[in-house]
PDB file of N, CA and C in Angstrom:
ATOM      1  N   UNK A   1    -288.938 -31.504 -73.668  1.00  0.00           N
ATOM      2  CA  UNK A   1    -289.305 -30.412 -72.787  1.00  0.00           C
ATOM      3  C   UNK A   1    -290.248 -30.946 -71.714  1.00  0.00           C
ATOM      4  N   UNK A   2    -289.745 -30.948 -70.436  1.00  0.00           N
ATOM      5  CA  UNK A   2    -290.764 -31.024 -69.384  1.00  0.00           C
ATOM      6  C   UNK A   2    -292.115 -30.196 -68.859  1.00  0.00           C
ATOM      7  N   UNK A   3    -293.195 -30.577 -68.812  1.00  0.00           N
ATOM      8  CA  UNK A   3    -294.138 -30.307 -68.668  1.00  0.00           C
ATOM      9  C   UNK A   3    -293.982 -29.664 -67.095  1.00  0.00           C
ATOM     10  N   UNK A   4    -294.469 -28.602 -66.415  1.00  0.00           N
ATOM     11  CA  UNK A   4    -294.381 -28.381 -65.285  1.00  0.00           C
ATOM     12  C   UNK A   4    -296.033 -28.410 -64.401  1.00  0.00           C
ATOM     13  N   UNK A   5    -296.546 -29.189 -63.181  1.00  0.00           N
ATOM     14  CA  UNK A   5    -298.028 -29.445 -63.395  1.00  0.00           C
ATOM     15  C   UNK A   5    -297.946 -28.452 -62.364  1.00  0.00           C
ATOM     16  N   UNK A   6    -298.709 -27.356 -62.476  1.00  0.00           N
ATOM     17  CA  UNK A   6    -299.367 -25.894 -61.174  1.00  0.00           C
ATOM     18  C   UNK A   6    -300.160 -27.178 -59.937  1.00  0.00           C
ATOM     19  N   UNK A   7    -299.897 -26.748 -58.816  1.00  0.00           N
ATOM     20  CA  UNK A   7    -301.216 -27.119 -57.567  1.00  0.00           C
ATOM     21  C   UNK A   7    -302.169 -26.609 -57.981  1.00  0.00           C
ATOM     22  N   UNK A   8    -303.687 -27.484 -57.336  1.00  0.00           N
ATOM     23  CA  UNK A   8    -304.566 -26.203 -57.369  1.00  0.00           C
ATOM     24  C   UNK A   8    -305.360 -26.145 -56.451  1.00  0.00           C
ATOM     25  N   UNK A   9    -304.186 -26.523 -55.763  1.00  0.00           N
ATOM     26  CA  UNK A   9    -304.462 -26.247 -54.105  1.00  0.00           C
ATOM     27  C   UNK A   9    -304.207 -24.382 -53.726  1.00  0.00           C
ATOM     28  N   UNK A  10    -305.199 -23.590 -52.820  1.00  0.00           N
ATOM     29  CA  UNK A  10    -304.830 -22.277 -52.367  1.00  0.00           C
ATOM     30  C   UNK A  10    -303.888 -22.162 -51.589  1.00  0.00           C
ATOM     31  N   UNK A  11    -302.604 -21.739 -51.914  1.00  0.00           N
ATOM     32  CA  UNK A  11    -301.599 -21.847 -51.128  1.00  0.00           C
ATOM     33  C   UNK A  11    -301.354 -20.213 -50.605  1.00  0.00           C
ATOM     34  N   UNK A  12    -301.685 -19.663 -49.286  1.00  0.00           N
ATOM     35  CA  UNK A  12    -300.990 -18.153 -49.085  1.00  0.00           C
ATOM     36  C   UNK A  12    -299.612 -17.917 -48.542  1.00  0.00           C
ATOM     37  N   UNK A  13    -298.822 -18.916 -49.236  1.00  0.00           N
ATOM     38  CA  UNK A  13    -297.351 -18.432 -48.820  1.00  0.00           C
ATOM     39  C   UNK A  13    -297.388 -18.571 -47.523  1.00  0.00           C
ATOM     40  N   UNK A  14    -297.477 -19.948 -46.609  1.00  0.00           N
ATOM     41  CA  UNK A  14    -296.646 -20.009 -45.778  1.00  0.00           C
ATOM     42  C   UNK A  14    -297.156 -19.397 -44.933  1.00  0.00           C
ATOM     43  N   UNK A  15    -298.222 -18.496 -44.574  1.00  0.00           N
ATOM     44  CA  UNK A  15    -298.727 -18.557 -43.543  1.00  0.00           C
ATOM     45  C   UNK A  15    -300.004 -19.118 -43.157  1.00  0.00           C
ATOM     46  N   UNK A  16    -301.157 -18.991 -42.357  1.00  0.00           N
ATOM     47  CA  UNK A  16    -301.966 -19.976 -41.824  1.00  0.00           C
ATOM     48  C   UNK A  16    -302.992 -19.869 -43.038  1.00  0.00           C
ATOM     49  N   UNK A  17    -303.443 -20.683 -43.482  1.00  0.00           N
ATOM     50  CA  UNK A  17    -304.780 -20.973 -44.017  1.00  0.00           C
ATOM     51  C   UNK A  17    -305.829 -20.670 -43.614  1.00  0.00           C
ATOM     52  N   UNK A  18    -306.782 -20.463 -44.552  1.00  0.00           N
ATOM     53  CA  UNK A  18    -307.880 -20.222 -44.272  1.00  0.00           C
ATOM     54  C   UNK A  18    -308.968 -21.546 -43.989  1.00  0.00           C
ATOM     55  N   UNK A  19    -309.909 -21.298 -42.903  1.00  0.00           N
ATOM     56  CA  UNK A  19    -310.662 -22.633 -42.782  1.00  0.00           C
ATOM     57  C   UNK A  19    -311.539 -23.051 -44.124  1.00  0.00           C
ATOM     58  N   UNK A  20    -311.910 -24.243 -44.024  1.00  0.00           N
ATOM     59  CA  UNK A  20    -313.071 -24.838 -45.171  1.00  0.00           C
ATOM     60  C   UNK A  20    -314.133 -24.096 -45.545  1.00  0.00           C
ATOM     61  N   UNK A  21    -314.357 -23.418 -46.705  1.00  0.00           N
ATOM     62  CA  UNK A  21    -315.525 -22.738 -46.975  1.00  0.00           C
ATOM     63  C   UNK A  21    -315.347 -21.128 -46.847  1.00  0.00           C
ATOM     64  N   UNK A  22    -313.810 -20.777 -46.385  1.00  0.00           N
ATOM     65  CA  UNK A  22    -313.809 -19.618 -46.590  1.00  0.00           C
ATOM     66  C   UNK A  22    -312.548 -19.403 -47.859  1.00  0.00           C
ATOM     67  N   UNK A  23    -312.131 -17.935 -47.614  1.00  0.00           N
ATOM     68  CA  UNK A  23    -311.268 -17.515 -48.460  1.00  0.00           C
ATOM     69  C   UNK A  23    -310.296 -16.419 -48.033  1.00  0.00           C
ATOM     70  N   UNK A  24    -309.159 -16.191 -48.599  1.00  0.00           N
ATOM     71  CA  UNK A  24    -307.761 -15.258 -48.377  1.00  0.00           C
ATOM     72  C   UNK A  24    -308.545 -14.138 -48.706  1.00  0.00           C
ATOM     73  N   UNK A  25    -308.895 -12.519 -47.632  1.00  0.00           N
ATOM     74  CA  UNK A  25    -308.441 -11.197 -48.063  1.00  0.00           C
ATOM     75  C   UNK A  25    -307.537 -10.685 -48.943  1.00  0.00           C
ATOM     76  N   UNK A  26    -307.564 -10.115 -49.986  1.00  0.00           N
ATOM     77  CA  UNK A  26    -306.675  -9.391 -50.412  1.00  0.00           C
ATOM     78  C   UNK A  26    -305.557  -8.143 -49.329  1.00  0.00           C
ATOM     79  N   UNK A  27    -304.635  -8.780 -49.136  1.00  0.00           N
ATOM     80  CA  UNK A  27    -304.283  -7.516 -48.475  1.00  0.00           C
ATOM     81  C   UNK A  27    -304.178  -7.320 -47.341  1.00  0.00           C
ATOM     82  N   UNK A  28    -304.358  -8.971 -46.524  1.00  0.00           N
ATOM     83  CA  UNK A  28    -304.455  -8.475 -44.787  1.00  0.00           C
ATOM     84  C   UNK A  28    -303.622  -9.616 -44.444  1.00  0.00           C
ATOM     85  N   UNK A  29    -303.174  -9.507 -43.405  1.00  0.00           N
ATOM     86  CA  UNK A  29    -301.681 -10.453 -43.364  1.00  0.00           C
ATOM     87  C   UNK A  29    -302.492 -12.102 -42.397  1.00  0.00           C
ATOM     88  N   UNK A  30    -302.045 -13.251 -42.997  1.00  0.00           N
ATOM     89  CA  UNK A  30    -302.055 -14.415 -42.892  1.00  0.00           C
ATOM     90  C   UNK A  30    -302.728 -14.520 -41.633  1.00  0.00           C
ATOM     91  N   UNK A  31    -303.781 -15.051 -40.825  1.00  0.00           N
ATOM     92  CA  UNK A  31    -304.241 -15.475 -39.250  1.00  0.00           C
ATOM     93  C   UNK A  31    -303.899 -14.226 -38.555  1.00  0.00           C
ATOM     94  N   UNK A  32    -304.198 -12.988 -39.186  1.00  0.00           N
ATOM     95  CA  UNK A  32    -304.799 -11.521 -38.398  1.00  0.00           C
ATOM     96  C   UNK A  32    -306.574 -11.872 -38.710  1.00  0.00           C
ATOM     97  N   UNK A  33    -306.767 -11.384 -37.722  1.00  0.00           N
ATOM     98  CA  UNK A  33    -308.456 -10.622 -37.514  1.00  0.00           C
ATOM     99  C   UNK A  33    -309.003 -10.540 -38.903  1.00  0.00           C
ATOM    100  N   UNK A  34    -309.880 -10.869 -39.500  1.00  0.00           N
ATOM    101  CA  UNK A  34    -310.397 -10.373 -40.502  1.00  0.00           C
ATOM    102  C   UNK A  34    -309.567 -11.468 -42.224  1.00  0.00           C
ATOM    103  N   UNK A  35    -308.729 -11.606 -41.736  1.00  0.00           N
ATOM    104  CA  UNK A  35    -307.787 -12.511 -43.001  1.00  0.00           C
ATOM    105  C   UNK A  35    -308.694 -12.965 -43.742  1.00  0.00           C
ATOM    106  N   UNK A  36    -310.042 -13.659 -43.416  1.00  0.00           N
ATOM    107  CA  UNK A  36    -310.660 -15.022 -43.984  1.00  0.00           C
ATOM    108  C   UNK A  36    -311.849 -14.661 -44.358  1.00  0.00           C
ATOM    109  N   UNK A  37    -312.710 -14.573 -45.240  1.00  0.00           N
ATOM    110  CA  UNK A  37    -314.084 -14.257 -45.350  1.00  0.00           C
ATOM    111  C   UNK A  37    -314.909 -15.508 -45.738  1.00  0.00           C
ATOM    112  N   UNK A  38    -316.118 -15.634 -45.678  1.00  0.00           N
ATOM    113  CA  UNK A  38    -316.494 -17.029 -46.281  1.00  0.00           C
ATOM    114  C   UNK A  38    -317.008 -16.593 -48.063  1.00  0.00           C
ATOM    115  N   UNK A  39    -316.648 -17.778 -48.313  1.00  0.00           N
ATOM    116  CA  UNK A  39    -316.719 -17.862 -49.992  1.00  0.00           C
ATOM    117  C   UNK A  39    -318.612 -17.185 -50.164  1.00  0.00           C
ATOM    118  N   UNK A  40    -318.910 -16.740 -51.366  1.00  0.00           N
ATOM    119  CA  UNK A  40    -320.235 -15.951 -51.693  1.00  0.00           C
ATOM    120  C   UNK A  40    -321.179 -17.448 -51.805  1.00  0.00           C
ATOM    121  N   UNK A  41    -320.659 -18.189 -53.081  1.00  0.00           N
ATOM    122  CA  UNK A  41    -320.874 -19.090 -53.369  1.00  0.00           C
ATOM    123  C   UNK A  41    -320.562 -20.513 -53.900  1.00  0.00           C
ATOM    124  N   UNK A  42    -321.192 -21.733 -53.342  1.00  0.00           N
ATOM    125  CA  UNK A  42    -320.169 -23.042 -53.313  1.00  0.00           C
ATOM    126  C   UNK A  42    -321.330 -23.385 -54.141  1.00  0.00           C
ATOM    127  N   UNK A  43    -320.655 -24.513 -54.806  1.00  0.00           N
ATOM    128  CA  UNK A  43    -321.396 -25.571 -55.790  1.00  0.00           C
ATOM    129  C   UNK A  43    -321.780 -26.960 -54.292  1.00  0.00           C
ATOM    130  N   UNK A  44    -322.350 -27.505 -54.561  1.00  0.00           N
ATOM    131  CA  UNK A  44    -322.714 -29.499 -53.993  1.00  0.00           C
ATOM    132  C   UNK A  44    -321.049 -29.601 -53.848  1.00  0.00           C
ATOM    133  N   UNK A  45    -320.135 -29.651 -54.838  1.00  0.00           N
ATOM    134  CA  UNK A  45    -319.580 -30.462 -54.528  1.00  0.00           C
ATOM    135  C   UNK A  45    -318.046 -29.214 -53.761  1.00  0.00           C
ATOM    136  N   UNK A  46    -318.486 -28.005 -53.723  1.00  0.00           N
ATOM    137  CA  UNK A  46    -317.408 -27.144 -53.140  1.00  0.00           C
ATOM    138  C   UNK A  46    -317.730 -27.864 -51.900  1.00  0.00           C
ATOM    139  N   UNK A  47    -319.415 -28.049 -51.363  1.00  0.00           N
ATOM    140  CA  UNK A  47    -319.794 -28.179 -50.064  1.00  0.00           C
ATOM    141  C   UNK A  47    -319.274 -29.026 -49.544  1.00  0.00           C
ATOM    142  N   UNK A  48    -319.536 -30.564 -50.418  1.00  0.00           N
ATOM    143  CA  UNK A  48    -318.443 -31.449 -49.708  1.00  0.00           C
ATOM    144  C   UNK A  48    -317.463 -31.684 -49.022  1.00  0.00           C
ATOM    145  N   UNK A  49    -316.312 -31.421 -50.340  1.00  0.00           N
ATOM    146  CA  UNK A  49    -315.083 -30.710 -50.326  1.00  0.00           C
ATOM    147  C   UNK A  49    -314.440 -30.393 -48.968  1.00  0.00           C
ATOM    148  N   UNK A  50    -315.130 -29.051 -48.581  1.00  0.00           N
ATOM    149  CA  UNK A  50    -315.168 -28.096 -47.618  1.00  0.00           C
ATOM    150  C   UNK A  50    -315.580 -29.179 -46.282  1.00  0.00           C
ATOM    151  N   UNK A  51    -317.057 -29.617 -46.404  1.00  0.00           N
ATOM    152  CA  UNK A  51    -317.328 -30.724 -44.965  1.00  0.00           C
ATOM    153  C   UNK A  51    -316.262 -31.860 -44.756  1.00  0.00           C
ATOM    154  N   UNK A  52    -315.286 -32.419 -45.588  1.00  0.00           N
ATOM    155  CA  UNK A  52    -314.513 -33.608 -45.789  1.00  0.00           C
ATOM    156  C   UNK A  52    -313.381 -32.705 -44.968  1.00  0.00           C
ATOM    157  N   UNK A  53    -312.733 -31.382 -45.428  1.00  0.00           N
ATOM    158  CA  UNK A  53    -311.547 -31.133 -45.169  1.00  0.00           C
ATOM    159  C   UNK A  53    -311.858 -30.879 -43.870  1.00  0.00           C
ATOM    160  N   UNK A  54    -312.565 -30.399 -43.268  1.00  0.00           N
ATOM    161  CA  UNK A  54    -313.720 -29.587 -41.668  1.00  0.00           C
ATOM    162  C   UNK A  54    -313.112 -30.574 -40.904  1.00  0.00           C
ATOM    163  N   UNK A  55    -313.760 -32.050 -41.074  1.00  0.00           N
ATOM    164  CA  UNK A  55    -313.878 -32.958 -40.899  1.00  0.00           C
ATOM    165  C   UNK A  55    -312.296 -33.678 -40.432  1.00  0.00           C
ATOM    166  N   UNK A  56    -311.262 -34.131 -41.593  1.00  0.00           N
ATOM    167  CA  UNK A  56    -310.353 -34.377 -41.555  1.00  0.00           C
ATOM    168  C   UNK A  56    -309.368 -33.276 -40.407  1.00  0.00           C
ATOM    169  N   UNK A  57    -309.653 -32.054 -40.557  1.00  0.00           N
ATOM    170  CA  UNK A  57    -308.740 -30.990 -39.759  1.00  0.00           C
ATOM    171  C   UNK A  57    -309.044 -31.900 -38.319  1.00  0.00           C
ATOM    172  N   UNK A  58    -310.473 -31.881 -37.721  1.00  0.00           N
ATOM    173  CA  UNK A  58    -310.760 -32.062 -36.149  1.00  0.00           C
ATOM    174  C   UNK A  58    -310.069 -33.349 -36.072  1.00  0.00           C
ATOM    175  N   UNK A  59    -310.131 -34.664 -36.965  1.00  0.00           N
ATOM    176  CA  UNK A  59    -309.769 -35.708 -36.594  1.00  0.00           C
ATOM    177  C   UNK A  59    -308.001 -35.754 -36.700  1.00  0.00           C
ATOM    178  N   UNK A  60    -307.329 -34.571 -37.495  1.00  0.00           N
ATOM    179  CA  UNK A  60    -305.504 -34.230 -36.837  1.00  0.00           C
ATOM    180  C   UNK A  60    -305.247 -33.852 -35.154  1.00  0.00           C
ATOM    181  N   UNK A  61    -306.462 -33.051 -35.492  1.00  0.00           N
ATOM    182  CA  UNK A  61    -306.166 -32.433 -33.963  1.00  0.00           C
ATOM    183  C   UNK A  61    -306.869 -33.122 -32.708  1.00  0.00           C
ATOM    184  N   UNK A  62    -307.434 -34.046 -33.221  1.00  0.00           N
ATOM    185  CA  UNK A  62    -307.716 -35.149 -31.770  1.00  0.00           C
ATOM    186  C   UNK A  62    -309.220 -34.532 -31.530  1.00  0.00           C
ATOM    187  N   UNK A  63    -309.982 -33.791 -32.144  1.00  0.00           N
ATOM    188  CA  UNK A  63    -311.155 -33.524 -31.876  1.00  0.00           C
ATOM    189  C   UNK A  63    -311.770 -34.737 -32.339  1.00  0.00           C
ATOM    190  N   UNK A  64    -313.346 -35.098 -31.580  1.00  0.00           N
ATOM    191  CA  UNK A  64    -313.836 -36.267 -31.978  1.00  0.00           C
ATOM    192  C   UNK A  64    -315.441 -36.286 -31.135  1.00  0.00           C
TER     193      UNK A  64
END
């Protein structure tokens, strides 16, 4: 029997993500107004995390 391994990455179906340090609304559709709230509370290493991915996004998009 194959083992099946879950992501545990936040995935909202395909539409836009939410930036580093925030989080998905329940209930409001993908990169509308309001979609994203910032998380209550991060650990050290959510913070990281979050500054690494920040980080990595500007250097896709040629920010520098």
């Amino acid at each position: 029997m194959a083992t099946v391994k879950k992501s545990t990455k936040n995935n909202t179906g395909g539409g836009q993500a939410c930036w580093p340090g925030f989080k998905r609304v329940p209930g409001t559709e993908a990169g509308s107004k309001g979609s994203c709230a910032p998380k209550a509370r991060k650990t050290g290493a959510e913070k990281r995390a979050d500054s690494r991915a920040a980080a990595a996004s500007k250097r896709e998009k040629g920010f520098e």
